[in-house]
PDB file of N, CA and C in Angstrom:
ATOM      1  N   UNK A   1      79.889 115.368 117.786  1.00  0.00           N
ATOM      2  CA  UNK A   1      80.903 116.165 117.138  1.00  0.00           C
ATOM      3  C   UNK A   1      82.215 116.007 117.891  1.00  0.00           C
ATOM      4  N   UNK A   2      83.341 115.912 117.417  1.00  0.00           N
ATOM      5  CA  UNK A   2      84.655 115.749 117.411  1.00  0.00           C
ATOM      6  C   UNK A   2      85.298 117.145 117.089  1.00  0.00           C
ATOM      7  N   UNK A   3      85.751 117.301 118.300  1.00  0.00           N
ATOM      8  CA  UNK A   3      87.026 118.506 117.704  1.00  0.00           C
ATOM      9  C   UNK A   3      88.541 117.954 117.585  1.00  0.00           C
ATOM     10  N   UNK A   4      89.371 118.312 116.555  1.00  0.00           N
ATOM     11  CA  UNK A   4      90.669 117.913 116.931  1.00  0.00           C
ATOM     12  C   UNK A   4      91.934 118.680 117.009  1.00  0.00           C
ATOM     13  N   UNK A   5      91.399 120.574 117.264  1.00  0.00           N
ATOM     14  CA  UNK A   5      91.958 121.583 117.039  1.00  0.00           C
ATOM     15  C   UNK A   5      92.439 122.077 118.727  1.00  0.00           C
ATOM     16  N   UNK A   6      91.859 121.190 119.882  1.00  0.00           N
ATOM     17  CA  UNK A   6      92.546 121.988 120.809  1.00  0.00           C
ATOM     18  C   UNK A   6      93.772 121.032 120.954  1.00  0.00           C
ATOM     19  N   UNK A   7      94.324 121.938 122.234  1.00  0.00           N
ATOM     20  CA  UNK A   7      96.153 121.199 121.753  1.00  0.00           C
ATOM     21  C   UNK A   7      95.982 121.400 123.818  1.00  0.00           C
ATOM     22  N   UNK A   8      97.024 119.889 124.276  1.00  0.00           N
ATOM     23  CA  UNK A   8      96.980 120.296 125.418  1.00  0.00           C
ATOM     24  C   UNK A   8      98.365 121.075 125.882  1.00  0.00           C
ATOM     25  N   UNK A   9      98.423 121.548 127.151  1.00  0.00           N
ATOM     26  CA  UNK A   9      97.767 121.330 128.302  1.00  0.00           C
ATOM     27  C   UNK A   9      96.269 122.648 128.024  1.00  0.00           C
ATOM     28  N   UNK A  10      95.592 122.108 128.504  1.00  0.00           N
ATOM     29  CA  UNK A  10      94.375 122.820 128.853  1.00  0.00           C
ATOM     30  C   UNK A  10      92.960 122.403 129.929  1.00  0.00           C
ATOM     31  N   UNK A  11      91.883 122.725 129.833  1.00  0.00           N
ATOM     32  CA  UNK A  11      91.111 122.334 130.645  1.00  0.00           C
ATOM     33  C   UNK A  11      89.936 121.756 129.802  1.00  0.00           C
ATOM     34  N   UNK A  12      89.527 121.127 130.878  1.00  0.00           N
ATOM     35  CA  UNK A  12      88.121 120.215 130.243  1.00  0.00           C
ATOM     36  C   UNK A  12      87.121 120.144 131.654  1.00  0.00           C
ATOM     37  N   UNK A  13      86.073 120.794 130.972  1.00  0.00           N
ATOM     38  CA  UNK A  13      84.864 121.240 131.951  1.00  0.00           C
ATOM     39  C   UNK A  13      83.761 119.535 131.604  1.00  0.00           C
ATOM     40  N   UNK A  14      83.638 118.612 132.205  1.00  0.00           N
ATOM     41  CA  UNK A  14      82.734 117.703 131.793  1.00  0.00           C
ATOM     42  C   UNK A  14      81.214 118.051 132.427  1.00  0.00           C
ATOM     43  N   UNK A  15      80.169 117.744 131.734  1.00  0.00           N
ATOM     44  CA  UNK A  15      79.097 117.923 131.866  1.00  0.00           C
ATOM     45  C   UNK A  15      78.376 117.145 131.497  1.00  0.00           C
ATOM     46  N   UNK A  16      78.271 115.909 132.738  1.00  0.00           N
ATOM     47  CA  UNK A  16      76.933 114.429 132.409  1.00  0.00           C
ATOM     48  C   UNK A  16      75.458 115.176 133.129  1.00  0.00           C
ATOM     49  N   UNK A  17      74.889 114.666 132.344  1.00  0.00           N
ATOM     50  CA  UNK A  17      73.176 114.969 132.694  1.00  0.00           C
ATOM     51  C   UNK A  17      72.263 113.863 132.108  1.00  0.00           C
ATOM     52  N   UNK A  18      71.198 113.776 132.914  1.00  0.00           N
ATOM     53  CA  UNK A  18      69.452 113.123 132.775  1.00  0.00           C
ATOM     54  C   UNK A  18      68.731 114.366 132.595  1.00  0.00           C
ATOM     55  N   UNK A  19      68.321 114.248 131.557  1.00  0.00           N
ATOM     56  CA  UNK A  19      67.398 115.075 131.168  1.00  0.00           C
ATOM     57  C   UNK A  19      66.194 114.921 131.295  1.00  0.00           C
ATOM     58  N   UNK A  20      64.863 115.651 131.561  1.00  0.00           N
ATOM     59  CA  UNK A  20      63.751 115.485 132.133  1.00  0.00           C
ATOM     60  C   UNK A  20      62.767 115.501 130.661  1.00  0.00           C
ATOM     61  N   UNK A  21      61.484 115.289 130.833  1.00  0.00           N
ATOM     62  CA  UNK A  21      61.277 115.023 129.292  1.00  0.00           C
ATOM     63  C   UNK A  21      60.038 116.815 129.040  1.00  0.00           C
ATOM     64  N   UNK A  22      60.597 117.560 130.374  1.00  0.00           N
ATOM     65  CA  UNK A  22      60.021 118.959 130.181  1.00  0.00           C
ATOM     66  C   UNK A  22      60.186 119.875 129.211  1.00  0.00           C
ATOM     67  N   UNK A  23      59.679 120.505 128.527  1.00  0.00           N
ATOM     68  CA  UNK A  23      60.169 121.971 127.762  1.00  0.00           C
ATOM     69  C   UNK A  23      61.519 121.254 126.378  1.00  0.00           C
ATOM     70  N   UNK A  24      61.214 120.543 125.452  1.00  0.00           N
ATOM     71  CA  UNK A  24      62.233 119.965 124.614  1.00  0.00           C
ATOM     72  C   UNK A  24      62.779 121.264 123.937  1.00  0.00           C
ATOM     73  N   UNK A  25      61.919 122.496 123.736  1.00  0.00           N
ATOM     74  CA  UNK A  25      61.774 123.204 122.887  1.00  0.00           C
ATOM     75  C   UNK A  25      63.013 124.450 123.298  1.00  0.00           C
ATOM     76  N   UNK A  26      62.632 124.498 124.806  1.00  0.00           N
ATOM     77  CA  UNK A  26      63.342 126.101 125.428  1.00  0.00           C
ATOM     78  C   UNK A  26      64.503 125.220 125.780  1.00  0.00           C
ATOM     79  N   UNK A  27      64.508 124.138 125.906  1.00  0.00           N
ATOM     80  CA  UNK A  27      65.721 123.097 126.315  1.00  0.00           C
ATOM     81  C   UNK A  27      66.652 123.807 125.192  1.00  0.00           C
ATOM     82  N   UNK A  28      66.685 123.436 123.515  1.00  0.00           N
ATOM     83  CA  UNK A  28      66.980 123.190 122.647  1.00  0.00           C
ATOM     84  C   UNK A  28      67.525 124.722 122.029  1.00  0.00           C
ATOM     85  N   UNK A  29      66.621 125.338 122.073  1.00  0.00           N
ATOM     86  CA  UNK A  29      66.845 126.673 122.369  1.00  0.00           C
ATOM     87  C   UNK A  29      68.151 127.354 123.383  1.00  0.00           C
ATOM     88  N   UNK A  30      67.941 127.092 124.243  1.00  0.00           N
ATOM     89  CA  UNK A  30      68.903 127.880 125.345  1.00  0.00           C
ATOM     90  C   UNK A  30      70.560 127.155 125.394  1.00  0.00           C
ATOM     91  N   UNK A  31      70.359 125.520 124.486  1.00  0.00           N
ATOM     92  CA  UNK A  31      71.285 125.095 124.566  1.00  0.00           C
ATOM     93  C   UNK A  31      72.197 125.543 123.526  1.00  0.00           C
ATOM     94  N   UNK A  32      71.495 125.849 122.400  1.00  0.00           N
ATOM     95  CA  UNK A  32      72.182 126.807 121.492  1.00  0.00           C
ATOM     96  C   UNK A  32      72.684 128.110 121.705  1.00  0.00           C
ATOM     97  N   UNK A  33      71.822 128.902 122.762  1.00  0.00           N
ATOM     98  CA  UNK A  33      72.365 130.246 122.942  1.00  0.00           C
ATOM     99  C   UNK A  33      73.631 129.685 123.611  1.00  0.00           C
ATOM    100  N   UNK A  34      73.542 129.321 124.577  1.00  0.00           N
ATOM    101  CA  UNK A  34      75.065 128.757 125.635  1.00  0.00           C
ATOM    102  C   UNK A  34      76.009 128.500 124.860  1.00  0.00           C
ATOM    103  N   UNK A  35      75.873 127.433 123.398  1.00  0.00           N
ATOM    104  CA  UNK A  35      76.993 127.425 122.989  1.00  0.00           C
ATOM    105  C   UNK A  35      77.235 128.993 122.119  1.00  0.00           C
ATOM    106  N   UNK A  36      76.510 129.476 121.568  1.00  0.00           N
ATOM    107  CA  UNK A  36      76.557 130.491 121.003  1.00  0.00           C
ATOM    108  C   UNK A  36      77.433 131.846 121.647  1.00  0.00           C
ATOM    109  N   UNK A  37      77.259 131.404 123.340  1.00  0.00           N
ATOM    110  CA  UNK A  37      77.419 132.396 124.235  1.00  0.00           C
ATOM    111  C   UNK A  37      79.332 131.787 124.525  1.00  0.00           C
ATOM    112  N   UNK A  38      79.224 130.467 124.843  1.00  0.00           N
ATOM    113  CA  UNK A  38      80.256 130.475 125.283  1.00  0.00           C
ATOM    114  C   UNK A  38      81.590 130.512 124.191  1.00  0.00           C
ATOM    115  N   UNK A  39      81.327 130.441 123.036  1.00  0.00           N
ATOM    116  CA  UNK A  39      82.056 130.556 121.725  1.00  0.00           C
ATOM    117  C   UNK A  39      82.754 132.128 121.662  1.00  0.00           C
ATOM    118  N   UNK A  40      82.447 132.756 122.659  1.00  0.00           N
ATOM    119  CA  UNK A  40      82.204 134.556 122.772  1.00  0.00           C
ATOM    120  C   UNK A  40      83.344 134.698 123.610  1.00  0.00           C
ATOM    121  N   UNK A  41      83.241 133.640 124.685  1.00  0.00           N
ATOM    122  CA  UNK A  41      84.096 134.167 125.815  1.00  0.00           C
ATOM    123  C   UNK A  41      85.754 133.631 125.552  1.00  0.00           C
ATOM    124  N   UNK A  42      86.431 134.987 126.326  1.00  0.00           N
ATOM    125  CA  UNK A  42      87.929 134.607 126.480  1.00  0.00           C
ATOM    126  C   UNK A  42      88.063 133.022 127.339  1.00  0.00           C
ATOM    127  N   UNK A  43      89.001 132.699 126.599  1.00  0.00           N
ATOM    128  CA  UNK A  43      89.876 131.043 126.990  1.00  0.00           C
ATOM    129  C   UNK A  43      88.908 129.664 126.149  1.00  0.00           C
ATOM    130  N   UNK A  44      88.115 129.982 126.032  1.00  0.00           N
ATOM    131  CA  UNK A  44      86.608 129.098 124.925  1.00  0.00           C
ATOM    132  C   UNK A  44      87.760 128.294 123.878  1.00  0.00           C
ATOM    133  N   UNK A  45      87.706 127.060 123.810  1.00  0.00           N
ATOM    134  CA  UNK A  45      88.739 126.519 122.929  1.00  0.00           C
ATOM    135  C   UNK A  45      87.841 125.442 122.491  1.00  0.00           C
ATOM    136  N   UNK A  46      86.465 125.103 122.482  1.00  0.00           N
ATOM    137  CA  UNK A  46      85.993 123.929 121.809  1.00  0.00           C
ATOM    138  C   UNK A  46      85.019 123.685 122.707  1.00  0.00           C
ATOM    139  N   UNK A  47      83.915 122.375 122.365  1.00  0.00           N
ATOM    140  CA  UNK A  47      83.397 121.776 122.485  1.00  0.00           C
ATOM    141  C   UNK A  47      82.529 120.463 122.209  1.00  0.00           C
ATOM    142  N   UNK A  48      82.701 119.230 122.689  1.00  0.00           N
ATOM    143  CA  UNK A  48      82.556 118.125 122.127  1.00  0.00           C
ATOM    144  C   UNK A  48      81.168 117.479 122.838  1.00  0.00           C
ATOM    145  N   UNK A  49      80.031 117.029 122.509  1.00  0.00           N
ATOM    146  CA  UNK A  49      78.666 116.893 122.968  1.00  0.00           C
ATOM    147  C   UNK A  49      77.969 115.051 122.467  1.00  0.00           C
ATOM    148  N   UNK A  50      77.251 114.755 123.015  1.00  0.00           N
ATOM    149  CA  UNK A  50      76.572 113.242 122.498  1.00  0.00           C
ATOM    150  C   UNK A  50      75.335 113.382 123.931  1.00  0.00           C
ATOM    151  N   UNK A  51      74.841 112.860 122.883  1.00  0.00           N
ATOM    152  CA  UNK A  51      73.134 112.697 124.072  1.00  0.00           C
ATOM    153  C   UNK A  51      72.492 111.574 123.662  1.00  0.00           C
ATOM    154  N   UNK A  52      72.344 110.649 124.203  1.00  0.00           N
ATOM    155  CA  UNK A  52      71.116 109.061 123.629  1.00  0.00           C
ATOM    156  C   UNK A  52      69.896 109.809 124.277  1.00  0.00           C
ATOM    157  N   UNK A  53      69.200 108.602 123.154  1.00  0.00           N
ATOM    158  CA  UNK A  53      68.049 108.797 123.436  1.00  0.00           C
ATOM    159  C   UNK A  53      67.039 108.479 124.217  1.00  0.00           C
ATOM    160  N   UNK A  54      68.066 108.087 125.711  1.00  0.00           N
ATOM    161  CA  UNK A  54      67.762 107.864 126.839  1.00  0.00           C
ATOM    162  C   UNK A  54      67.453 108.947 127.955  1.00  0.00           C
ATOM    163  N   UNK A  55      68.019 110.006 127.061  1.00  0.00           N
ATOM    164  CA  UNK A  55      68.014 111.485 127.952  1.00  0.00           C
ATOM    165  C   UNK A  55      69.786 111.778 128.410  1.00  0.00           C
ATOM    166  N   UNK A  56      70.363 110.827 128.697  1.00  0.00           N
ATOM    167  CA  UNK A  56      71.583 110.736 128.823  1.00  0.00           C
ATOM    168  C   UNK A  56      72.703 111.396 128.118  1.00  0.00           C
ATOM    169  N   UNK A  57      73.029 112.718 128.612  1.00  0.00           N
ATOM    170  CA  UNK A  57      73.817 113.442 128.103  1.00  0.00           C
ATOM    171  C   UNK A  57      75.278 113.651 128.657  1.00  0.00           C
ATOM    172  N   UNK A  58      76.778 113.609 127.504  1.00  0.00           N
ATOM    173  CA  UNK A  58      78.135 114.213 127.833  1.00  0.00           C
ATOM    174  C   UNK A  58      78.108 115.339 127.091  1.00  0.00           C
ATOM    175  N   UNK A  59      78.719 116.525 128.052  1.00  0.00           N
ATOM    176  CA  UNK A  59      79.100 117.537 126.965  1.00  0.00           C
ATOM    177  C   UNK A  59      80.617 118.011 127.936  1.00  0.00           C
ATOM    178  N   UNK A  60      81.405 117.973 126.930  1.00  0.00           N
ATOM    179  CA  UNK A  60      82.792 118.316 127.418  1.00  0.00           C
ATOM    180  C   UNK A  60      83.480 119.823 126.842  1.00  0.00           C
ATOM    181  N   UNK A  61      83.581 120.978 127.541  1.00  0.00           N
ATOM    182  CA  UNK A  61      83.935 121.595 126.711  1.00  0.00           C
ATOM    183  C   UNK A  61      85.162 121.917 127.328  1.00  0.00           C
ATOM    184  N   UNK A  62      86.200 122.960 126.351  1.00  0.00           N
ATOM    185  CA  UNK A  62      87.703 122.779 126.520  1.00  0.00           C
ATOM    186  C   UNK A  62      87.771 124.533 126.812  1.00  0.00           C
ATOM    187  N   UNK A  63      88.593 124.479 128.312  1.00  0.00           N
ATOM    188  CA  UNK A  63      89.132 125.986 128.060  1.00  0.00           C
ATOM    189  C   UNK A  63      90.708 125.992 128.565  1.00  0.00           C
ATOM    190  N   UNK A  64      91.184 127.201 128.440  1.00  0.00           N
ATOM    191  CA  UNK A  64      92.841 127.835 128.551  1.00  0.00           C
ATOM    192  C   UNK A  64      93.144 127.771 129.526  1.00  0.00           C
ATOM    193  N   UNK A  65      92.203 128.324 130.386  1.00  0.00           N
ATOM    194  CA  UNK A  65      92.586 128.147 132.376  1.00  0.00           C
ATOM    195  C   UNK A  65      91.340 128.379 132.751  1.00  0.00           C
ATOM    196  N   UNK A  66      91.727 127.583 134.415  1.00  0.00           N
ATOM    197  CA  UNK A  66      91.026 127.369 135.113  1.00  0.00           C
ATOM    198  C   UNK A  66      90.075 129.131 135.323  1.00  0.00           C
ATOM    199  N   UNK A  67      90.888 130.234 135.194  1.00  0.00           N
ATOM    200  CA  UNK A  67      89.951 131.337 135.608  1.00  0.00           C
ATOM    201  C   UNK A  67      89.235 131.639 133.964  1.00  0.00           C
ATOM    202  N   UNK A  68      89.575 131.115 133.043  1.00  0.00           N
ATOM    203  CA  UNK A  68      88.285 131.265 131.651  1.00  0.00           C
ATOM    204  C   UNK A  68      86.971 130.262 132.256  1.00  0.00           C
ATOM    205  N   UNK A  69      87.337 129.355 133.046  1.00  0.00           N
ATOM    206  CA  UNK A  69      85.977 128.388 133.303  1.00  0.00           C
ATOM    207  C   UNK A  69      85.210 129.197 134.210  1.00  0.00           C
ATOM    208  N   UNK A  70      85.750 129.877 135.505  1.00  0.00           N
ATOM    209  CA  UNK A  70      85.100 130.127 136.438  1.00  0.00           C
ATOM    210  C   UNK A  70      84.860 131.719 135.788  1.00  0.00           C
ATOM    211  N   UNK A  71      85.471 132.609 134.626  1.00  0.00           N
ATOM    212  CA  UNK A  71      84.176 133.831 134.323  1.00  0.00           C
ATOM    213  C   UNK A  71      83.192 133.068 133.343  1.00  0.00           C
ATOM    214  N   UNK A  72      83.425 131.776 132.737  1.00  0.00           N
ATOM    215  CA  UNK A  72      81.944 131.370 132.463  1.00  0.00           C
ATOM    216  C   UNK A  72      80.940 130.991 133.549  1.00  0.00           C
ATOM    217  N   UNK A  73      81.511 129.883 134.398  1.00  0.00           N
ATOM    218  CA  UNK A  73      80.383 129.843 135.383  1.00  0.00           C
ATOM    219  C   UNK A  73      79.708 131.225 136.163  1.00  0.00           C
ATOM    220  N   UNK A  74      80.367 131.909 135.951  1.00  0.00           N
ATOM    221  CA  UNK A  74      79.404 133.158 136.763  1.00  0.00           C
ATOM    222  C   UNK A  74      78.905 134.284 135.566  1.00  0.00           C
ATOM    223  N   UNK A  75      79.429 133.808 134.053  1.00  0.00           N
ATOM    224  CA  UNK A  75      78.701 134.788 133.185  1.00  0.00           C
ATOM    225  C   UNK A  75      76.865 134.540 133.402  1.00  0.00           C
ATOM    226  N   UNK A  76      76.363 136.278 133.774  1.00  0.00           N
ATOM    227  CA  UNK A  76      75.103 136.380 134.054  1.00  0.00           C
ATOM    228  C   UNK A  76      74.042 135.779 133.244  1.00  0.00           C
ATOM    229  N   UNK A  77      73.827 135.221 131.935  1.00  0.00           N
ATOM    230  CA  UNK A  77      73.034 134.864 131.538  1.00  0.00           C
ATOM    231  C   UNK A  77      73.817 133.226 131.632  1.00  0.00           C
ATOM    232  N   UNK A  78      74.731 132.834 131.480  1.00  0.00           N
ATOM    233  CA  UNK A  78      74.588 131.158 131.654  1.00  0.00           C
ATOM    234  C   UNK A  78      74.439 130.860 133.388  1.00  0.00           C
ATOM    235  N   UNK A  79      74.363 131.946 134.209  1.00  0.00           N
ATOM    236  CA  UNK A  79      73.910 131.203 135.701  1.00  0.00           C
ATOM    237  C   UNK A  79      72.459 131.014 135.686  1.00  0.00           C
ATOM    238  N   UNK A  80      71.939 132.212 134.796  1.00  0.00           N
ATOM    239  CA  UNK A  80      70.565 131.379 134.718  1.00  0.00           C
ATOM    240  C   UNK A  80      69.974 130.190 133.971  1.00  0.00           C
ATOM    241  N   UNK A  81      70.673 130.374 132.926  1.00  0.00           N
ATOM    242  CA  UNK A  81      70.297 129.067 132.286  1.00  0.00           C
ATOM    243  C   UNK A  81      70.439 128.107 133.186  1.00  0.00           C
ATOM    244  N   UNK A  82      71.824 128.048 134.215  1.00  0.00           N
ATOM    245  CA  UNK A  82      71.663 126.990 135.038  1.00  0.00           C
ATOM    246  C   UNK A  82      70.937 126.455 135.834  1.00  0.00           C
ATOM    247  N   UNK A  83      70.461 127.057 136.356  1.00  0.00           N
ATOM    248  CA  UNK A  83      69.280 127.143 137.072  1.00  0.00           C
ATOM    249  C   UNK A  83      67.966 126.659 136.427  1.00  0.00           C
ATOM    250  N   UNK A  84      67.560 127.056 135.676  1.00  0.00           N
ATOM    251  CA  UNK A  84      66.451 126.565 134.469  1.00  0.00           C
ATOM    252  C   UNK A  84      66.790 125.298 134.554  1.00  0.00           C
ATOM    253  N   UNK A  85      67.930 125.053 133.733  1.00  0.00           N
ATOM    254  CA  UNK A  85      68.134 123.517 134.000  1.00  0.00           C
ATOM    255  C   UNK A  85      67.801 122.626 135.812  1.00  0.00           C
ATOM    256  N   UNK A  86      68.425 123.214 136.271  1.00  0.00           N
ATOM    257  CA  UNK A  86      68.138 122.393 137.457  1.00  0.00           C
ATOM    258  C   UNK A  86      66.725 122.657 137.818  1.00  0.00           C
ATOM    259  N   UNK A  87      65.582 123.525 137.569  1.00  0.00           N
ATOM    260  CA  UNK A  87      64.714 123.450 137.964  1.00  0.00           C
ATOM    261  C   UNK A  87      63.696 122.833 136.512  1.00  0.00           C
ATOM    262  N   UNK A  88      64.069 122.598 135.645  1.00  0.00           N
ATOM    263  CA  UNK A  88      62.978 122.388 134.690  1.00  0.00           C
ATOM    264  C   UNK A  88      63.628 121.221 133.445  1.00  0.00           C
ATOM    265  N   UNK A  89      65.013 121.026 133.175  1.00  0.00           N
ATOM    266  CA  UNK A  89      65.450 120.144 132.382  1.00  0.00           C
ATOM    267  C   UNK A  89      65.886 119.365 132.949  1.00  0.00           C
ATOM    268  N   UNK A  90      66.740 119.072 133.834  1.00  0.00           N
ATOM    269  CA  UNK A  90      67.581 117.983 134.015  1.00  0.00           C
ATOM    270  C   UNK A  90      67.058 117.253 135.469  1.00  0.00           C
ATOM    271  N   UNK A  91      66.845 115.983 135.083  1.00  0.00           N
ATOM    272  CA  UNK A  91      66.757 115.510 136.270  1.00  0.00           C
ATOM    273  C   UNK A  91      68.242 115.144 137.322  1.00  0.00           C
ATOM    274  N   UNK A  92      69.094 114.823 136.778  1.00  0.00           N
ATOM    275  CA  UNK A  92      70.577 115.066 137.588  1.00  0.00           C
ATOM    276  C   UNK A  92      71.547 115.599 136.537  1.00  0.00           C
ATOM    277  N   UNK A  93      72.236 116.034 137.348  1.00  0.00           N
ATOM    278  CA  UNK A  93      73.618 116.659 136.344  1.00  0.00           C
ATOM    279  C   UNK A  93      74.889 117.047 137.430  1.00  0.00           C
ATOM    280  N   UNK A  94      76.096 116.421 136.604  1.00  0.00           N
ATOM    281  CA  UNK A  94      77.313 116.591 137.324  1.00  0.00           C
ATOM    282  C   UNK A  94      78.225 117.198 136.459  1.00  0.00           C
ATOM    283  N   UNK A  95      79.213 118.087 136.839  1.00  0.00           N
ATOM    284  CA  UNK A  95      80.093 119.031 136.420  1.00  0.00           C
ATOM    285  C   UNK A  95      81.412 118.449 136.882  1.00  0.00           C
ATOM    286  N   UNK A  96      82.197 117.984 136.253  1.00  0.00           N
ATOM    287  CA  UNK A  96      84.074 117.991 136.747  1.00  0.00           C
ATOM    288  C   UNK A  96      84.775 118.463 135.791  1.00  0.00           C
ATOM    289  N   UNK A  97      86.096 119.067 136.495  1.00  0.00           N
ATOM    290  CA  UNK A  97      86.747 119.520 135.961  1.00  0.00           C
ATOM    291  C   UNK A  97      87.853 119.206 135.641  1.00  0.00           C
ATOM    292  N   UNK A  98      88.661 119.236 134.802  1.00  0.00           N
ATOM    293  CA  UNK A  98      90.320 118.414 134.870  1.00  0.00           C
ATOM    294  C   UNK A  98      91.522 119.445 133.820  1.00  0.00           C
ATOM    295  N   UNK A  99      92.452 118.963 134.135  1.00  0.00           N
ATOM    296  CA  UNK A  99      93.336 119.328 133.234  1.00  0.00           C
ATOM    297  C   UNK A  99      93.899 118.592 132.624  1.00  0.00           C
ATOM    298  N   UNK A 100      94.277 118.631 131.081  1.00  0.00           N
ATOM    299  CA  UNK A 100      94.283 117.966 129.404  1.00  0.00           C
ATOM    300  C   UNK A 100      95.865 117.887 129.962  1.00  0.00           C
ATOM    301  N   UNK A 101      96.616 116.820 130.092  1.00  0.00           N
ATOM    302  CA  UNK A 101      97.967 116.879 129.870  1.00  0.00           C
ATOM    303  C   UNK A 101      98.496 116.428 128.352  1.00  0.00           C
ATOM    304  N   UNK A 102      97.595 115.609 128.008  1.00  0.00           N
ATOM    305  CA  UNK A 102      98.178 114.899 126.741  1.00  0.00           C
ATOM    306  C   UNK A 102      96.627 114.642 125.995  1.00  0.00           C
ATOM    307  N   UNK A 103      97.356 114.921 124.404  1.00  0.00           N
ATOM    308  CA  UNK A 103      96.294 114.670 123.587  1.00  0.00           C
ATOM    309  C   UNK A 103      96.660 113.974 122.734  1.00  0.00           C
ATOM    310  N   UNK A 104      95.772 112.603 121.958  1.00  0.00           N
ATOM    311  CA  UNK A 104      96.069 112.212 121.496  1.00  0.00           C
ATOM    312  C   UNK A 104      95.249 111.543 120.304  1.00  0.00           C
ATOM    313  N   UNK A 105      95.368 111.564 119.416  1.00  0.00           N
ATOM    314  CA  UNK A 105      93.837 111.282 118.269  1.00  0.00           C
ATOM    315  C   UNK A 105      94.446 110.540 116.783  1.00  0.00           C
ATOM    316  N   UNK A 106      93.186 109.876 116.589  1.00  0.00           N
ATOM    317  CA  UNK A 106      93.522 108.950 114.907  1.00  0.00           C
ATOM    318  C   UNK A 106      92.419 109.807 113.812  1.00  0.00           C
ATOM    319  N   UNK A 107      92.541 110.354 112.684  1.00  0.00           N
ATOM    320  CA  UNK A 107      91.509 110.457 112.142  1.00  0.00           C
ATOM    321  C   UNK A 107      91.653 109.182 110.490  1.00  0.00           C
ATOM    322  N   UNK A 108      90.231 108.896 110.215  1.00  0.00           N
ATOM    323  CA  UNK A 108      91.029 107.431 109.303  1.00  0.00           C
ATOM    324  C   UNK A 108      90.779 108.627 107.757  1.00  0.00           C
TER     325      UNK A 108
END
């Protein structure tokens, strides 16, 4: 999925992962509540996702400022999910963060 509604400057939380071939089900599940959850929170401006079927996952999502990212990282139910993940889905996963200076897009 493609968003083409955020506008910069803003932030972009990246999120690469290996996924483990444990629990597809509560995986699939919890990944929906998260987005469900983070769609809720102040500064939440999007999210753009792709996973092969290698396990190999990007998920990029877009917020307003740097302090909308960090009350998600400490909202109480996505620290656990995190955790879940690191103990039961993902075999590695990396988080960076950046700021959107310029946006720029074709749609045909």
């Amino acid at each position: 999925m493609i968003i083409d509604n955020v506008s910069a400057p803003c932030y972009a939380v990246i999120f690469t992962s290996i996924r483990t071939d444990e629990d597809p089900e509560g995986y699939s599940l919890a990944a929906q509540r998260m987005l469900d959850l983070a769609r809720q929170q102040p500064g939440f401006l999007g999210v753009e996702s792709a996973r092969e079927e290698g396990g190999v996952g990007i998920t990029v999502s877009y917020w307003s400022s740097e302090a909308a990212i960090l009350a998600w990282k400490h909202h109480p139910e996505h620290a656990v999910i995190r955790e879940r993940g690191r103990s039961t889905w993902y075999q590695r996963c990396t988080t960076r963060v950046a700021k959107v200076e310029r946006h720029y897009g074709y749609n045909a």
